[in-house]
Every structure is written in structure tokens, then in C-alpha cells.
C-alpha atoms as a PDB file:
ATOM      1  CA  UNK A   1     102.117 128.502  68.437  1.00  0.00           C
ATOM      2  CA  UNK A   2      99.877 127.246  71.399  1.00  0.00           C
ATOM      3  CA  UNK A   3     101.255 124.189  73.129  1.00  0.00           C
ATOM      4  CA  UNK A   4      99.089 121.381  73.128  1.00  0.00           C
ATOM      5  CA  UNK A   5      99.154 117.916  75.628  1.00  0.00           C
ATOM      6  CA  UNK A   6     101.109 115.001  74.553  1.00  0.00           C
ATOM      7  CA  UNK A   7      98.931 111.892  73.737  1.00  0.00           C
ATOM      8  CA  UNK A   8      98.775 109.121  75.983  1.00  0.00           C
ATOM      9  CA  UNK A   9      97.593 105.479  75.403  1.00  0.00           C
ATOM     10  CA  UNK A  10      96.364 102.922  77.978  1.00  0.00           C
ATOM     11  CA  UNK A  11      96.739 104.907  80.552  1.00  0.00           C
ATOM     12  CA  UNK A  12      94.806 103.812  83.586  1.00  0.00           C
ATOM     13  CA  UNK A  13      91.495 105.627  83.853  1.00  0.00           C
ATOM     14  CA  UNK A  14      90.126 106.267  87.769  1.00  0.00           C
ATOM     15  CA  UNK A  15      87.350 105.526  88.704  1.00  0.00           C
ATOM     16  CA  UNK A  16      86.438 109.387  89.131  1.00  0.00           C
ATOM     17  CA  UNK A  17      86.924 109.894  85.880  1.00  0.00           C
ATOM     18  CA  UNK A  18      85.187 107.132  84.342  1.00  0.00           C
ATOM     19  CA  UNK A  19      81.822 107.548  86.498  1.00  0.00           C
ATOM     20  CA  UNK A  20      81.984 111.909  85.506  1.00  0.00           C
ATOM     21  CA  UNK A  21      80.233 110.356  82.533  1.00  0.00           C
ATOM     22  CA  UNK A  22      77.184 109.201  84.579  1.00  0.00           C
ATOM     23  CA  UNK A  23      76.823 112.966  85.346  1.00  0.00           C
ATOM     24  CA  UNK A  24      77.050 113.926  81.295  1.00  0.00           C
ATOM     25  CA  UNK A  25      74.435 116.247  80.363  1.00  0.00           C
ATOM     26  CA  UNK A  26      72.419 115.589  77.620  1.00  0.00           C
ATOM     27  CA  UNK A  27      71.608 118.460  74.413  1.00  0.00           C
ATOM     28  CA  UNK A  28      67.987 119.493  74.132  1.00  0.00           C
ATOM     29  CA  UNK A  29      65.458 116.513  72.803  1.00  0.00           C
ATOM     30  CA  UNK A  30      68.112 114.239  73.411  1.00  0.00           C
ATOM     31  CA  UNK A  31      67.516 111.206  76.008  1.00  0.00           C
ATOM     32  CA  UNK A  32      70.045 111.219  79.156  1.00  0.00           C
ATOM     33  CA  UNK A  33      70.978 108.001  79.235  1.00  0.00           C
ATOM     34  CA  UNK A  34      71.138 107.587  75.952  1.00  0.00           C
ATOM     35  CA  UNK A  35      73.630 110.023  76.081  1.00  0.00           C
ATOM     36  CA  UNK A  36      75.873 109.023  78.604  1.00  0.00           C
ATOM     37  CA  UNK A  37      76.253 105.671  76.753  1.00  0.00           C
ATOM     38  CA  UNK A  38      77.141 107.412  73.439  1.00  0.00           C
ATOM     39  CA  UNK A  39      79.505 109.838  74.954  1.00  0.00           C
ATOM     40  CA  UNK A  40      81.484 107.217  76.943  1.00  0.00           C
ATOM     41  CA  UNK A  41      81.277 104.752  74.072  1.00  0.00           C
ATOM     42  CA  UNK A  42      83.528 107.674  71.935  1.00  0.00           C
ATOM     43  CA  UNK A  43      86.189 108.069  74.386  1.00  0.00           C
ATOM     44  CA  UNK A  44      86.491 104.824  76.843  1.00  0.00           C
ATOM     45  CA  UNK A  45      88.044 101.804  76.008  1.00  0.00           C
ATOM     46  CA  UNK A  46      85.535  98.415  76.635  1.00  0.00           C
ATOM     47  CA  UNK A  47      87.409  97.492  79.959  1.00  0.00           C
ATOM     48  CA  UNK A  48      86.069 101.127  81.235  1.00  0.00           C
ATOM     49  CA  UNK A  49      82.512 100.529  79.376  1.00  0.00           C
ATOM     50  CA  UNK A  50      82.151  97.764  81.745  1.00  0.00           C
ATOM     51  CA  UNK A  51      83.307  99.967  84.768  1.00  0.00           C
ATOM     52  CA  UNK A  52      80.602 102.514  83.529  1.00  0.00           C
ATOM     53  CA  UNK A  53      77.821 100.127  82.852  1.00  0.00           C
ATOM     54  CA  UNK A  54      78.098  98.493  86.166  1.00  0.00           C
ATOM     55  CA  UNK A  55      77.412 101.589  88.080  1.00  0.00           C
ATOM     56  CA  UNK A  56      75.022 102.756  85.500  1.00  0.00           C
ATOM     57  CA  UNK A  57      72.961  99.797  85.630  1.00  0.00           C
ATOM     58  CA  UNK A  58      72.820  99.745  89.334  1.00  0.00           C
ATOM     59  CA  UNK A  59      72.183 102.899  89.465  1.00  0.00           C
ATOM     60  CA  UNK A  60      68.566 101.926  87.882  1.00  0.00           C
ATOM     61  CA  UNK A  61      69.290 103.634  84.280  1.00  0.00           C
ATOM     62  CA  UNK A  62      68.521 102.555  80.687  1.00  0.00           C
ATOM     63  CA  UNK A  63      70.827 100.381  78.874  1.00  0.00           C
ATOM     64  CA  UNK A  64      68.053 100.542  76.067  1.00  0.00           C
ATOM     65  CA  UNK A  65      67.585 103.722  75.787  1.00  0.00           C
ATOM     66  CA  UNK A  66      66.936 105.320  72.328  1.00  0.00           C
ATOM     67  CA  UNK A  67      68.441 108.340  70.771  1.00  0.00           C
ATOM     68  CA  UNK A  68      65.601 110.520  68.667  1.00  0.00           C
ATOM     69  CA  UNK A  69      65.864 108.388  65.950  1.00  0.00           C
ATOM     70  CA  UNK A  70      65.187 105.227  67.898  1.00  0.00           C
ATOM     71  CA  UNK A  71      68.551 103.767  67.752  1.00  0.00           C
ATOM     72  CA  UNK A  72      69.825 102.044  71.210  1.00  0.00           C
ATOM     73  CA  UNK A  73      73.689 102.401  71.580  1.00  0.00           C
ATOM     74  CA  UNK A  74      74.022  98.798  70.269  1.00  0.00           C
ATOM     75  CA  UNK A  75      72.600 100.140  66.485  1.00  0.00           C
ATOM     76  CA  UNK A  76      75.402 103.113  66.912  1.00  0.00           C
ATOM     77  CA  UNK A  77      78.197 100.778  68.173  1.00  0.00           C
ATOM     78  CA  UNK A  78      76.978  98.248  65.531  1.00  0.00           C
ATOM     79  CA  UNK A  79      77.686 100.839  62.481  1.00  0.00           C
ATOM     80  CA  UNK A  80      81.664 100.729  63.303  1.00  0.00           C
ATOM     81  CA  UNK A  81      82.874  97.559  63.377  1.00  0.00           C
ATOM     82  CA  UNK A  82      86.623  98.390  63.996  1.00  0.00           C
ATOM     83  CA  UNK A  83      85.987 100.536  66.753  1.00  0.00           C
ATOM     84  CA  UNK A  84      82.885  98.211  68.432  1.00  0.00           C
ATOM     85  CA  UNK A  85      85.400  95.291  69.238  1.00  0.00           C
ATOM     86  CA  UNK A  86      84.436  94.363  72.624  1.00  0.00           C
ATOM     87  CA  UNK A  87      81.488  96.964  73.196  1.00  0.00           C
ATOM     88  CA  UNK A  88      78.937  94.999  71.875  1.00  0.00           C
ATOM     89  CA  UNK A  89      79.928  92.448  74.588  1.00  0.00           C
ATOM     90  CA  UNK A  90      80.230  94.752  77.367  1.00  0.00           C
ATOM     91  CA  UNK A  91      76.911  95.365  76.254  1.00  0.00           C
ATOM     92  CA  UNK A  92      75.598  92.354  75.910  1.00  0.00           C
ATOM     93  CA  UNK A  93      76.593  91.558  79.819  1.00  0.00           C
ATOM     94  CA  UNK A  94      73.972  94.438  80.464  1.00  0.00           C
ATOM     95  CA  UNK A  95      70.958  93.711  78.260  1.00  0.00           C
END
């Protein structure tokens, strides 16, 4: 039986490892920043969204960016309500 890591909750992310998801790269046909957003959305919490989107933002990248279907993250976030608490504010700070 393989050993596997314990969970861990609220743990304190760095600030390395929150802005490795500015460096994300995207699959074929899919846009990069559009990416980045999705990807962090699914694994940060909304206080490290923020963290993200401030360095994304000044970094000059597209908080409207669309995914092939022409969704913006907001649309995705949007379609899961439990999980979305506080995103779509973060968000919001950023349109």
C-alpha cells in the first residue's frame, strides 16, 4: 500500500507558491490567462485569489479573458455557488 500525504486545511500559503500559478501553462487552444485564473480558482482559497489577482493584474494580464467557449472565469465561478463564496468578489475588486 503506497503512503499518501496527510490533508491539511488553512494552512498558510507563501507567496511562492501562490504566484507558481502566474507561470501555469496553458493546454493547446486554450487562452493563458484564462487558464491561470481557472486553475488557481480550483485549488486557492479567495484570500489567496486576491494575492494572485493583484500580481496578475499588475502584471498587465486579462482578468476577462475567455476560455474557447467564451466563458470569463466569473461564468465558471458563477456555475458553483457553494464553492464561489467570496470569488466572485475577489473578482469583482479586479474587473
Amino acid at each position: 500500500m503506497a503512503l499518501s500525504q496527510p490533508a491539511t486545511f488553512n494552512e498558510e500559503w507563501s507567496d511562492e507558491r501562490v504566484f507558481a500559478y502566474l507561470n501555469q501553462l496553458p493546454p493547446e487552444g486554450v487562452n493563458g490567462d484564462f487558464h491561470v485564473l481557472s486553475h488557481a480558482f480550483k485549488h486557492m482559497r479567495p484570500a489567496d485569489y486576491q494575492r494572485l489577482l493583484t500580481q496578475f493584474t499588475a502584471d498587465g494580464r486579462d482578468v476577462n479573458a475567455q476560455n474557447p467557449e467564451g466563458q470569463r472565469i466569473h461564468d465558471i465561478i458563477a456555475q458553483y455557488p457553494r464553492q464561489s463564496e467570496g470569488f466572485l468578489e475577489v473578482l469583482a475588486q479586479f474587473a
